[in-house]
C-alpha atoms as a PDB file:
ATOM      1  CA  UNK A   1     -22.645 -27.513 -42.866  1.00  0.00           C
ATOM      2  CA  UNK A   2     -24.618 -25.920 -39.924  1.00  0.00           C
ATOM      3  CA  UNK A   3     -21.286 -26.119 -38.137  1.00  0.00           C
ATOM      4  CA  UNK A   4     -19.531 -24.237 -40.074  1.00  0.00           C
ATOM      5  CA  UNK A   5     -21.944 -21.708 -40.743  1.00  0.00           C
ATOM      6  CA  UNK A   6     -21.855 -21.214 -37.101  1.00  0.00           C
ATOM      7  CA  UNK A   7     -18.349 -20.783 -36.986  1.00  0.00           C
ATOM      8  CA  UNK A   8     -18.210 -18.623 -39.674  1.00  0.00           C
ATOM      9  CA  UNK A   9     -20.408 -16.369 -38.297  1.00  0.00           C
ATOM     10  CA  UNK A  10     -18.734 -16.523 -35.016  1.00  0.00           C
ATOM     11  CA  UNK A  11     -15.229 -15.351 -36.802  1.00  0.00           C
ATOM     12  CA  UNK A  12     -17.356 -12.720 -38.908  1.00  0.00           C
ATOM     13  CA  UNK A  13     -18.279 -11.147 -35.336  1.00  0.00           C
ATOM     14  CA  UNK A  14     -14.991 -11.339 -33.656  1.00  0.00           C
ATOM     15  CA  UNK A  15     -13.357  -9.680 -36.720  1.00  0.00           C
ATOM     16  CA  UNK A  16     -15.840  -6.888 -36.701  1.00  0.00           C
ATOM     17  CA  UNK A  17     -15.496  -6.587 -32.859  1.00  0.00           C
ATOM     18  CA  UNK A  18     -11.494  -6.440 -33.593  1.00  0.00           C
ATOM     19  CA  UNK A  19     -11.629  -3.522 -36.231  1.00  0.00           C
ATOM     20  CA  UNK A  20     -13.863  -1.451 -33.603  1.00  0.00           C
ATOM     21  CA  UNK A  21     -11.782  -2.025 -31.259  1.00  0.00           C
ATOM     22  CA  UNK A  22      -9.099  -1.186 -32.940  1.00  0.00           C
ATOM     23  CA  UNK A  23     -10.833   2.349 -34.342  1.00  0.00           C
ATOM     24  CA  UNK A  24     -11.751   2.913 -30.312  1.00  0.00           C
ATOM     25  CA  UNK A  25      -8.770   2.910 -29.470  1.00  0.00           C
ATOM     26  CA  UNK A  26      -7.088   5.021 -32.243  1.00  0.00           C
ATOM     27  CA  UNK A  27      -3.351   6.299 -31.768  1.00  0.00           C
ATOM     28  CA  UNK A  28      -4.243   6.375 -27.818  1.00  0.00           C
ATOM     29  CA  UNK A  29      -3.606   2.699 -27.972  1.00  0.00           C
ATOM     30  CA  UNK A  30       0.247   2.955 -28.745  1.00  0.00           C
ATOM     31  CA  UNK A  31       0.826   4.870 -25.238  1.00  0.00           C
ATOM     32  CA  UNK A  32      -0.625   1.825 -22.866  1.00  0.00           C
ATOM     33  CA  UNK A  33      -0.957   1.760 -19.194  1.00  0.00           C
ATOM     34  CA  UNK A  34       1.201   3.456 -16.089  1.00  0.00           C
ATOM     35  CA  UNK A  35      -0.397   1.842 -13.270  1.00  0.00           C
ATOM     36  CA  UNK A  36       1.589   1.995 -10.143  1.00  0.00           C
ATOM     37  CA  UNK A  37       0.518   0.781  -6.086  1.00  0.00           C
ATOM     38  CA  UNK A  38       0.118   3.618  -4.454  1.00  0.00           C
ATOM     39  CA  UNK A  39       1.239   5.969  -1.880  1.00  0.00           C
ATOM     40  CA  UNK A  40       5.039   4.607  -3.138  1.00  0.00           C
ATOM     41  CA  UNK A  41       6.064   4.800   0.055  1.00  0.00           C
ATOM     42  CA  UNK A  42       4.096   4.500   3.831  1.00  0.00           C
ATOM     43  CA  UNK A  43       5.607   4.383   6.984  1.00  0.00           C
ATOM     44  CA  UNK A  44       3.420   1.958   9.590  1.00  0.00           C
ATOM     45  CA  UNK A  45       3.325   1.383  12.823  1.00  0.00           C
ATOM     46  CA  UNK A  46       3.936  -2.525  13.738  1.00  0.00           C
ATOM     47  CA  UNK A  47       0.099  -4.054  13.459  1.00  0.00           C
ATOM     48  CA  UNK A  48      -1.634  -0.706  11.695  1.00  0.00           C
ATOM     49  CA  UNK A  49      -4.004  -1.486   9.100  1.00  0.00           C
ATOM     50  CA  UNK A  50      -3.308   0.726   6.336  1.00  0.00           C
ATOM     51  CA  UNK A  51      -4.902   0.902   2.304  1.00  0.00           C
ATOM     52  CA  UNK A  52      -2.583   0.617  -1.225  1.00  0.00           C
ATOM     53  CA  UNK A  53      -4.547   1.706  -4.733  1.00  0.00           C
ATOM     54  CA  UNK A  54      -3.786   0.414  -8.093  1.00  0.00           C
ATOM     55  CA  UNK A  55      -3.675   3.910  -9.563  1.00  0.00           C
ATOM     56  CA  UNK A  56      -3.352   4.652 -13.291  1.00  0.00           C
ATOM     57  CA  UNK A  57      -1.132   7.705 -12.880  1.00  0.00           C
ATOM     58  CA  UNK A  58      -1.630   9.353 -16.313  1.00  0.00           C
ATOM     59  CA  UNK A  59      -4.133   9.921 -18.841  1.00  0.00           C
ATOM     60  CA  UNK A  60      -3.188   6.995 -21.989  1.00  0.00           C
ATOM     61  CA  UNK A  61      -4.625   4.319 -23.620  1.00  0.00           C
ATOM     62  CA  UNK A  62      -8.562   3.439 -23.310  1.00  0.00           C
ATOM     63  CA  UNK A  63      -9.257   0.322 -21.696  1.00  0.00           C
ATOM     64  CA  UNK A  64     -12.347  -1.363 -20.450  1.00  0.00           C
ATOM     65  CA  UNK A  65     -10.943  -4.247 -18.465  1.00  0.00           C
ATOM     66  CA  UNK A  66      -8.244  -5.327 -16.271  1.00  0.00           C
ATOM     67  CA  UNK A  67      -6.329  -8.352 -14.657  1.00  0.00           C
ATOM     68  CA  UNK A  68      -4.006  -7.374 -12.032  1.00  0.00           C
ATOM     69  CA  UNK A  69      -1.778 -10.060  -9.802  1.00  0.00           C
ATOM     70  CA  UNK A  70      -0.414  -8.274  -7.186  1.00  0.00           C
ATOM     71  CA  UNK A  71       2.084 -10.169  -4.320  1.00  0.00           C
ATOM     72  CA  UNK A  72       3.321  -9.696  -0.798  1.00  0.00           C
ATOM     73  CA  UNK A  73       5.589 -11.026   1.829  1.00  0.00           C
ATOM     74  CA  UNK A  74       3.117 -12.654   4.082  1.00  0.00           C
ATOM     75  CA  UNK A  75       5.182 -13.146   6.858  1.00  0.00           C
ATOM     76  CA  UNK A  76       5.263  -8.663   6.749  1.00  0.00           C
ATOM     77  CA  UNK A  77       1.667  -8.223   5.832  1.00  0.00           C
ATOM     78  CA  UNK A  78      -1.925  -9.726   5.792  1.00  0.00           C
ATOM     79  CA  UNK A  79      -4.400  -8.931   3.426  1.00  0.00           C
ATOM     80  CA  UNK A  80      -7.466  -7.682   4.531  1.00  0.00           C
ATOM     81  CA  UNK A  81     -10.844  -8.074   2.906  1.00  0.00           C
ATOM     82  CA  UNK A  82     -13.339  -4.589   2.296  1.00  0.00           C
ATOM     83  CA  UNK A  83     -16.798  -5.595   2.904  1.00  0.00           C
ATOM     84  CA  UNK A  84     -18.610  -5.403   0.601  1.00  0.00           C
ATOM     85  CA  UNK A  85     -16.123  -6.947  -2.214  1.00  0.00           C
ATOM     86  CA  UNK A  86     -17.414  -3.987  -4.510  1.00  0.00           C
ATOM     87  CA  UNK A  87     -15.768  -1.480  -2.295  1.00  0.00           C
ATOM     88  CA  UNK A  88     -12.154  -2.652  -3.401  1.00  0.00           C
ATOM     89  CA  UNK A  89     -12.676  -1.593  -7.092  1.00  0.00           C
ATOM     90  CA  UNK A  90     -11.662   1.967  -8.057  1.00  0.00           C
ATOM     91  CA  UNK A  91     -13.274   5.437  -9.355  1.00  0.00           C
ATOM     92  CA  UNK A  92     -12.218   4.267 -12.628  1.00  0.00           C
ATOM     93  CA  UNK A  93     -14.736   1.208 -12.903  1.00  0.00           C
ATOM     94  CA  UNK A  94     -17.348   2.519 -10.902  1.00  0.00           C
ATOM     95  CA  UNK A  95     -17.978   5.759 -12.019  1.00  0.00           C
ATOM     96  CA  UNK A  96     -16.851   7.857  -9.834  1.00  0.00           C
ATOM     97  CA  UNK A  97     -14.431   9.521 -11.479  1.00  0.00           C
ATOM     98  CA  UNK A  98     -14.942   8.833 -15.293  1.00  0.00           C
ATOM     99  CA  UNK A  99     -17.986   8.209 -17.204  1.00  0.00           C
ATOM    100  CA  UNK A 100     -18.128   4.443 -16.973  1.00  0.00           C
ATOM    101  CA  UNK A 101     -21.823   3.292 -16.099  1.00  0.00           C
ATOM    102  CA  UNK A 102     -21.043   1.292 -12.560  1.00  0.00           C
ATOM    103  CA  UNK A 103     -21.450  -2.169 -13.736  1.00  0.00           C
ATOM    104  CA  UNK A 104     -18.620  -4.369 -13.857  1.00  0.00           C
ATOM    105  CA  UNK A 105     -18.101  -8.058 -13.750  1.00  0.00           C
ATOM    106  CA  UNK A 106     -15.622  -8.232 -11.162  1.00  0.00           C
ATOM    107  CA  UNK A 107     -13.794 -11.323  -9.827  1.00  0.00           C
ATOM    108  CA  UNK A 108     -11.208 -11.460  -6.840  1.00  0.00           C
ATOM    109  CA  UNK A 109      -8.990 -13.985  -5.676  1.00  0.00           C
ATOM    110  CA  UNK A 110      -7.073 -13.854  -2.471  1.00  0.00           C
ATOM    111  CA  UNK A 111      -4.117 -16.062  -1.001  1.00  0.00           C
ATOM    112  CA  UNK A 112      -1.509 -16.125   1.569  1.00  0.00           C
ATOM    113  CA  UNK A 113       0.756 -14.226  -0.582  1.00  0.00           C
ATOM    114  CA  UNK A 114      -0.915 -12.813  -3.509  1.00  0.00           C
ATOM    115  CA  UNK A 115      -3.984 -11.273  -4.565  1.00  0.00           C
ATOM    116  CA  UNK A 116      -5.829 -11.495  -8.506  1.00  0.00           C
ATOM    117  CA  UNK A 117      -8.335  -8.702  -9.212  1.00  0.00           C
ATOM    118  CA  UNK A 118      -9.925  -8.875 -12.616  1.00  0.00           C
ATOM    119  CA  UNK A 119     -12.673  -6.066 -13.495  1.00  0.00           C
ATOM    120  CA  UNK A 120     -14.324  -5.205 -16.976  1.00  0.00           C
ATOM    121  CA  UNK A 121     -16.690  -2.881 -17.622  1.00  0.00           C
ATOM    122  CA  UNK A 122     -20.516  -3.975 -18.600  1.00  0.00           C
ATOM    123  CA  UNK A 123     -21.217  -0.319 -20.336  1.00  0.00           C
ATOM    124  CA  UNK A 124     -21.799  -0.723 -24.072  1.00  0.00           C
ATOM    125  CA  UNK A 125     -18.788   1.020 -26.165  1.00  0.00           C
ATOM    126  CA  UNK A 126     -17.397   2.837 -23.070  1.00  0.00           C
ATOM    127  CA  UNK A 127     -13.857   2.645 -22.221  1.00  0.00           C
ATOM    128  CA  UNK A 128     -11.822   4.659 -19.567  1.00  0.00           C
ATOM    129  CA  UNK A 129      -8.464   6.590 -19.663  1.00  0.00           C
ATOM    130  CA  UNK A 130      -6.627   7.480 -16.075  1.00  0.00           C
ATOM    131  CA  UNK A 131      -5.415   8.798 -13.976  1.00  0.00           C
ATOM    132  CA  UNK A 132      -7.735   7.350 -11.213  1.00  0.00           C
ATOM    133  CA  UNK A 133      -8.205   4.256  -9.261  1.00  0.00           C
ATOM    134  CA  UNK A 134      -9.039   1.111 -10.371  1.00  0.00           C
ATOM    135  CA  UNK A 135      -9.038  -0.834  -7.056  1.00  0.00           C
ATOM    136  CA  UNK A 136      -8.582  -0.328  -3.262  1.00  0.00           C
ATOM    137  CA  UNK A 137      -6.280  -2.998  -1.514  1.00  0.00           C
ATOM    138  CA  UNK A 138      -6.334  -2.982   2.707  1.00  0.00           C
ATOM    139  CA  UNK A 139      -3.310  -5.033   4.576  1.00  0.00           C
ATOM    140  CA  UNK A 140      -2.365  -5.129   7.999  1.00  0.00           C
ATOM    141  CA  UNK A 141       1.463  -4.945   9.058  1.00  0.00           C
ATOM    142  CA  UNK A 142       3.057  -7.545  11.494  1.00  0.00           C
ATOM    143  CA  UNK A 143       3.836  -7.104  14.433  1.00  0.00           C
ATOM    144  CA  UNK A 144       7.870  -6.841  14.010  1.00  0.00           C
ATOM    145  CA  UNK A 145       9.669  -3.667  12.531  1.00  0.00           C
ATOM    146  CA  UNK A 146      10.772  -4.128   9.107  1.00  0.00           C
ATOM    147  CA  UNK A 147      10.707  -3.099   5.553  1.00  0.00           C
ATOM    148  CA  UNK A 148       8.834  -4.800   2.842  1.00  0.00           C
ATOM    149  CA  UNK A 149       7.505  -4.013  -0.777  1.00  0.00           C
ATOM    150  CA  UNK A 150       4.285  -5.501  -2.420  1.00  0.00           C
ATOM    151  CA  UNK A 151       4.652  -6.342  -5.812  1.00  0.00           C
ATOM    152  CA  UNK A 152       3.005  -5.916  -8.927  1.00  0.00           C
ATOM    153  CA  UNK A 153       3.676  -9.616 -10.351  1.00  0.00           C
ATOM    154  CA  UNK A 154       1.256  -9.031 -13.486  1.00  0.00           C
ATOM    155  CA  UNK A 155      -0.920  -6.734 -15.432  1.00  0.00           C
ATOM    156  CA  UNK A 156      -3.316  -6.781 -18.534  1.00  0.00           C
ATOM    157  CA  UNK A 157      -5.450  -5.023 -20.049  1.00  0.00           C
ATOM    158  CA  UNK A 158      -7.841  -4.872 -22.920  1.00  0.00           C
ATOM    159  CA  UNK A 159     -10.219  -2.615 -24.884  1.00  0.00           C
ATOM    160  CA  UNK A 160     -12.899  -4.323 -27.049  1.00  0.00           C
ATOM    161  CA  UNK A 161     -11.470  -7.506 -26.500  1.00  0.00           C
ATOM    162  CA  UNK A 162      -7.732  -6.492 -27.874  1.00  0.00           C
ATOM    163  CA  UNK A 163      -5.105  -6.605 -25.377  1.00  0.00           C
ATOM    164  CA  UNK A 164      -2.900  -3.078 -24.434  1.00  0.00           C
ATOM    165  CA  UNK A 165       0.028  -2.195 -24.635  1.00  0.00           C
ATOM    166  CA  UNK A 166       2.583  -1.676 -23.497  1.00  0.00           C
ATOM    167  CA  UNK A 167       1.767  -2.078 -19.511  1.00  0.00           C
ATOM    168  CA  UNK A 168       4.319  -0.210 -17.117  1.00  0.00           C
ATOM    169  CA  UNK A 169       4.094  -0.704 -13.318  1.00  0.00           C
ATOM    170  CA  UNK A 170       5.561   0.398 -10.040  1.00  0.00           C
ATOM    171  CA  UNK A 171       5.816  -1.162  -7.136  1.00  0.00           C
ATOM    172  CA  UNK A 172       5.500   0.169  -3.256  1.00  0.00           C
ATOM    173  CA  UNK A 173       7.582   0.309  -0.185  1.00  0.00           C
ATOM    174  CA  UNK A 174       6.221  -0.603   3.695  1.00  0.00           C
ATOM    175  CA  UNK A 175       8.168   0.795   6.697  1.00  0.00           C
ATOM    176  CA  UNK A 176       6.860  -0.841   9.506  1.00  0.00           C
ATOM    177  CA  UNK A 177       8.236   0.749  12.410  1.00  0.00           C
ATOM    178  CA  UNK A 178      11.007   2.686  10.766  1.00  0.00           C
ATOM    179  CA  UNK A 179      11.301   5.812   8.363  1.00  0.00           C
ATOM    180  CA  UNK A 180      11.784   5.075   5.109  1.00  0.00           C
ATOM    181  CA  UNK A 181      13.035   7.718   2.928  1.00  0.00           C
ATOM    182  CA  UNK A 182      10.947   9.654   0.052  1.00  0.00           C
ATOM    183  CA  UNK A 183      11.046  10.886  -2.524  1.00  0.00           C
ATOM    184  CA  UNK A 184      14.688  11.074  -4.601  1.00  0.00           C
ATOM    185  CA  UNK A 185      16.271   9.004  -1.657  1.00  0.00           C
ATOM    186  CA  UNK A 186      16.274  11.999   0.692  1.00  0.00           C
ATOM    187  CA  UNK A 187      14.831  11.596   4.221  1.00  0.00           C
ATOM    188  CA  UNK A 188      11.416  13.443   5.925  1.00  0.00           C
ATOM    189  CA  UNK A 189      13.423  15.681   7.779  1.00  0.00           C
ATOM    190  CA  UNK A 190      14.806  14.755  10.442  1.00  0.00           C
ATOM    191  CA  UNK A 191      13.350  12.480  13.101  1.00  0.00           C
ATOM    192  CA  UNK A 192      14.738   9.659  14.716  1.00  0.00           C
ATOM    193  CA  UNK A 193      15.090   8.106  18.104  1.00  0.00           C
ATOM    194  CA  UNK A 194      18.053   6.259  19.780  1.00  0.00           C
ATOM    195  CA  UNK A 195      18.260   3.961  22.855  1.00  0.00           C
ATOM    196  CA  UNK A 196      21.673   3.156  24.477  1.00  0.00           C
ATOM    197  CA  UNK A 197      23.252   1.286  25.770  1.00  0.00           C
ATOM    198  CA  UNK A 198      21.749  -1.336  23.599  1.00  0.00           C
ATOM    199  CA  UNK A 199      21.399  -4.368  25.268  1.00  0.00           C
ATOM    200  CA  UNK A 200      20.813  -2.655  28.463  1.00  0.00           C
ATOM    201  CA  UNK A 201      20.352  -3.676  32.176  1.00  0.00           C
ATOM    202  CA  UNK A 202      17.218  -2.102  33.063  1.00  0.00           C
ATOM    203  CA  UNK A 203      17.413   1.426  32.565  1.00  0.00           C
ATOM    204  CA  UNK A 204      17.713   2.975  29.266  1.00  0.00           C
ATOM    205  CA  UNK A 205      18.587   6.475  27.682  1.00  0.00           C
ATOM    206  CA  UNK A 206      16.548   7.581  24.787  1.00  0.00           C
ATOM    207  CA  UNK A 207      17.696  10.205  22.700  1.00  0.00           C
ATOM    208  CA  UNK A 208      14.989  11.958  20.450  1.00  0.00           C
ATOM    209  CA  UNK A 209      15.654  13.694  17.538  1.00  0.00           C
ATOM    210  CA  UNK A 210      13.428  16.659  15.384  1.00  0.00           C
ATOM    211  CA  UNK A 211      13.788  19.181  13.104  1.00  0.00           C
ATOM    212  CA  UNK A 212      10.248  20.467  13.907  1.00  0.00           C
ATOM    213  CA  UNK A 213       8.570  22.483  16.704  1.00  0.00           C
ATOM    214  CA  UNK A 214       5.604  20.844  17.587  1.00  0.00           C
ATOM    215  CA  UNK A 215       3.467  18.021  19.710  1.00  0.00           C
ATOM    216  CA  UNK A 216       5.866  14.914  20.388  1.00  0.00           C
ATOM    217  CA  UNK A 217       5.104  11.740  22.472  1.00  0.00           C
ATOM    218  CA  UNK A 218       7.415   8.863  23.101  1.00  0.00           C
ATOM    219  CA  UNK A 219       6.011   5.593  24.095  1.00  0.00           C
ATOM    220  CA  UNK A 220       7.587   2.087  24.688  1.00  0.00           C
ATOM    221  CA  UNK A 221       5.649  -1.067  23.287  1.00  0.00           C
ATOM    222  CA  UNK A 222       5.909  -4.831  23.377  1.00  0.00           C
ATOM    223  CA  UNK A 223       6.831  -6.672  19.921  1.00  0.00           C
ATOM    224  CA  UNK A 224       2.876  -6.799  19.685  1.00  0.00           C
ATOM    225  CA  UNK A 225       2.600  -3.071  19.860  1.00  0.00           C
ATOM    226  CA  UNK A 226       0.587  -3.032  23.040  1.00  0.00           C
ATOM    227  CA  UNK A 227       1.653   0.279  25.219  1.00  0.00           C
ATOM    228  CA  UNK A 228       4.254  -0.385  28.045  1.00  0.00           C
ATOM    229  CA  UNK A 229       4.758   3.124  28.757  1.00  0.00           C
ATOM    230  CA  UNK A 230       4.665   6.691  27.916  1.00  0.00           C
ATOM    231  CA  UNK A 231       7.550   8.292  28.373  1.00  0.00           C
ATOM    232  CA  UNK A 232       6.738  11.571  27.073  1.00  0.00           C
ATOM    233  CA  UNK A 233       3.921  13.626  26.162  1.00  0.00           C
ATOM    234  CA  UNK A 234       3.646  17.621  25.085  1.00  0.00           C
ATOM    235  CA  UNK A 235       4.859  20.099  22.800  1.00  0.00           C
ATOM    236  CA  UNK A 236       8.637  20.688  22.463  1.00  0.00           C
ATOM    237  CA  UNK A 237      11.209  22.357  20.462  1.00  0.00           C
ATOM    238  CA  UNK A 238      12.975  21.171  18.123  1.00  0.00           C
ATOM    239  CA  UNK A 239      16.514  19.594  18.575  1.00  0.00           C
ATOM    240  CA  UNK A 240      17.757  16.998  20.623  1.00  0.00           C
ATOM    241  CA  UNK A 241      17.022  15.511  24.090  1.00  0.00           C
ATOM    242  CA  UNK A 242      17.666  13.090  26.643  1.00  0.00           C
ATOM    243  CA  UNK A 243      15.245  10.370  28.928  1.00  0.00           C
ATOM    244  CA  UNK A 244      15.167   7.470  30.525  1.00  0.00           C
ATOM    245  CA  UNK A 245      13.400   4.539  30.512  1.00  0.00           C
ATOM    246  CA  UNK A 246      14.095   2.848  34.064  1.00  0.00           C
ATOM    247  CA  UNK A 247      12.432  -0.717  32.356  1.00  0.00           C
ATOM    248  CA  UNK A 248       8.968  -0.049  34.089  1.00  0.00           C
ATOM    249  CA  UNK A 249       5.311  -0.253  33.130  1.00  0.00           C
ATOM    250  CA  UNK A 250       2.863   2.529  33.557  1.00  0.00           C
ATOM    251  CA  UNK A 251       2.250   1.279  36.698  1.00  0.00           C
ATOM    252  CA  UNK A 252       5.705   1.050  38.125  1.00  0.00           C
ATOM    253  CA  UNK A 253       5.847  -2.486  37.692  1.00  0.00           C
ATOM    254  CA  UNK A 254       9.543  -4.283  36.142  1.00  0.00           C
ATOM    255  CA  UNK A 255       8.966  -5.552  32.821  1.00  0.00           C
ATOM    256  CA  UNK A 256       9.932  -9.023  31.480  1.00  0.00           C
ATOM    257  CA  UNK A 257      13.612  -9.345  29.883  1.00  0.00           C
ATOM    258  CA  UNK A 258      13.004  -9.060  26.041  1.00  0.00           C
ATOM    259  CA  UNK A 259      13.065  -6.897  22.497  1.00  0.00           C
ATOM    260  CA  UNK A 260      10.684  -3.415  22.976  1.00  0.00           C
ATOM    261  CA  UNK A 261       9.812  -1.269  20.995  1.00  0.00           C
ATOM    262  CA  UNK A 262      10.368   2.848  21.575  1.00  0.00           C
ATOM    263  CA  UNK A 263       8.237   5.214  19.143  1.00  0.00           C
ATOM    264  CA  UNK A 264       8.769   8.632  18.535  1.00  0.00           C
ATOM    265  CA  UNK A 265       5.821  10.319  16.937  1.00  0.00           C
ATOM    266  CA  UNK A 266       5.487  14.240  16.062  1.00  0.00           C
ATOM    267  CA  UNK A 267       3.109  14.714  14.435  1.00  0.00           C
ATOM    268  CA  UNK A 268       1.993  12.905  11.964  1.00  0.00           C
ATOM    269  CA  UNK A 269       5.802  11.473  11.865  1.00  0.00           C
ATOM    270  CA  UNK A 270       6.927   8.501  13.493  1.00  0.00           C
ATOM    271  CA  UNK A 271      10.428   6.753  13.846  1.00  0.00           C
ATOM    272  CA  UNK A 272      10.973   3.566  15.910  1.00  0.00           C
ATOM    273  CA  UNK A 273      14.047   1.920  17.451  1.00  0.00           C
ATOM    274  CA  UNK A 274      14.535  -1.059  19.338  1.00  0.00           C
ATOM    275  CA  UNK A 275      16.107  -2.027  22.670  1.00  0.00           C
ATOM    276  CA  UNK A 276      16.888  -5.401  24.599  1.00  0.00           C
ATOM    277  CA  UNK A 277      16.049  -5.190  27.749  1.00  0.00           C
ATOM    278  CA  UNK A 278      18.511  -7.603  30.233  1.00  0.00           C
ATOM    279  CA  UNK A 279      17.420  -8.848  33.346  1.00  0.00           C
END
C-alpha cells in the first residue's frame, strides 16, 4: 500500500511538472531549435588550432537543457580540451548572454571521433531562447591539406522535462590548406597560388594570384608545416606574378626529395598548393 502511495505521488508530480512545462513553453514550443556549428565555413592552415560553437542561430523555442553528439574525421582533426571544462559551455547556459543563473549540471564526453556535451540549467523555472552559444568546441587540423566537415550526429532538447521540437541542425566545413568557397558557392575573391612544373626537378615557378592590394608573403613548408622558406615578403599590387623556388632552405641548403607545401597569405587570406619536389 505504501508502494503505491509512493508511486502515486511520484506520477501526481511528474504530471504537474508536464502541464507547467507545457504552459512554459506556450506556442514558442511548436518553432524548436536551429542550432548550427559555427563559422560554416574556416579555412586552416595544416596543424592550426582553431574553435567551432554550437550556436542557436534564432530566437525559438525555450529550453533549459541540451544533449548534443557532435562527430569528426579524426584522421583531419583532433579535439582539443578547454581547461577548465566549464569554459566549453556557451553564453546561453552561463549567463552571459541571457538571464540563466550560471549553474548547470554539465557532463562531457570525448572520443577519437566524436564528442557528447549534455548541459541543463540548475535555475528554478528559467529557460533560454537563442540566438547565442551554448558550447565552445577547440580542434586542431592535421598536418596534410584537405577538406573535412564535423558533423552534428544528434541533438535534444528539453524544457521542464518535455522534449523539443522539432530540432534543425547544420553542419560545418574545414579547409585545411586550401580555400574553400563561401557563402552561395562563390569564392573569397580571388587568391590562389600555382607551382609548375609539378613534379619538378629542383627549381620551381610559383605563380601568385590576388585581387587585392595589400601585404602578401609566400612561404614553403614541410607536410608538418614547419617553415622551409620565405619566398616573399611585402606589400604588392594586385594581379599576377612570377618566382622561383630553386628547392633551398633559408639557409641555402638542398632540401630532401618529397611533397611541400607553398602558402600564399594576404592578409588575413590564405591559399595553399602543393609541389613534389624530385631529386
Amino acid at each position: 500500500m505504501a508502494d503505491r502511495t509512493i508511486l502515486g505521488r511520484w506520477a501526481a508530480r511528474s504530471a504537474r511538472t508536464a502541464l507547467l512545462g507545457l504552459a512554459l513553453a506556450g506556442p514558442a514550443r511548436a518553432q524548436g531549435v536551429s542550432i548550427a556549428l559555427t563559422p560554416a565555413i574556416q579555412n586552416v592552415a595544416p596543424g592550426a588550432q582553431f574553435d567551432v560553437d554550437v550556436d542557436v542561430t534564432q530566437a525559438g523555442a525555450a529550453f533549459n537543457g541540451f544533449r548534443v553528439v557532435v562527430s569528426f574525421d579524426p584522421t583531419a582533426l583532433t579535439f582539443v580540451p578547454l581547461v577548465p571544462l566549464a569554459n566549453q559551455q556557451g553564453c546561453l547556459m552561463t549567463g552571459g548572454c541571457s538571464a540563466a543563473c550560471g549553474q548547470t549540471f554539465h557532463q562531457f564526453a570525448a572520443a577519437a571521433d566524436s564528442l557528447v556535451a549534455s548541459d541543463v540549467l540548475l535555475c528554478d523555472q528559467v529557460a533560454v531562447t537563442g540566438p547565442g552559444a551554448i558550447y565552445h568546441l577547440r580542434f586542431q587540423a592535421a598536418d596534410s591539406v584537405q577538406a573535412t566537415t564535423i558533423h552534428v550526429r544528434r541533438a535534444l532538447f528539453y524544457d521542464a522535462g518535455l522534449f523539443v521540437t522539432p530540432v534543425t541542425t547544420a553542419d560545418c566545413q574545414i579547409g585545411i590548406g586550401e580555400l574553400l568557397a563561401v557563402g552561395a558557392g562563390a569564392p573569397v575573391g580571388v587568391l590562389r597560388v600555382q607551382a609548375a612544373p609539378n613534379p619538378a626537378w629542383g627549381r620551381v615557378s610559383l605563380l601568385a594570384a590576388t585581387d587585392r592590394a595589400g601585404a602578401q608573403t609566400l612561404d614553403v613548408l614541410d607536410p608538418a608545416g614547419r617553415l622551409v622558406r620565405r619566398i616573399a615578403s611585402g606589400w604588392q599590387p594586385a594581379g599576377e606574378r612570377t618566382l622561383a623556388w630553386d628547392g633551398t632552405d633559408a639557409g641555402g641548403r638542398g632540401v630532401p626529395a618529397g611533397v611541400y607545401l607553398v602558402r600564399l597569405r594576404a592578409g588575413d587570406r590564405v591559399t595553399w598548393a602543393r609541389v613534389a619536389l624530385l631529386r
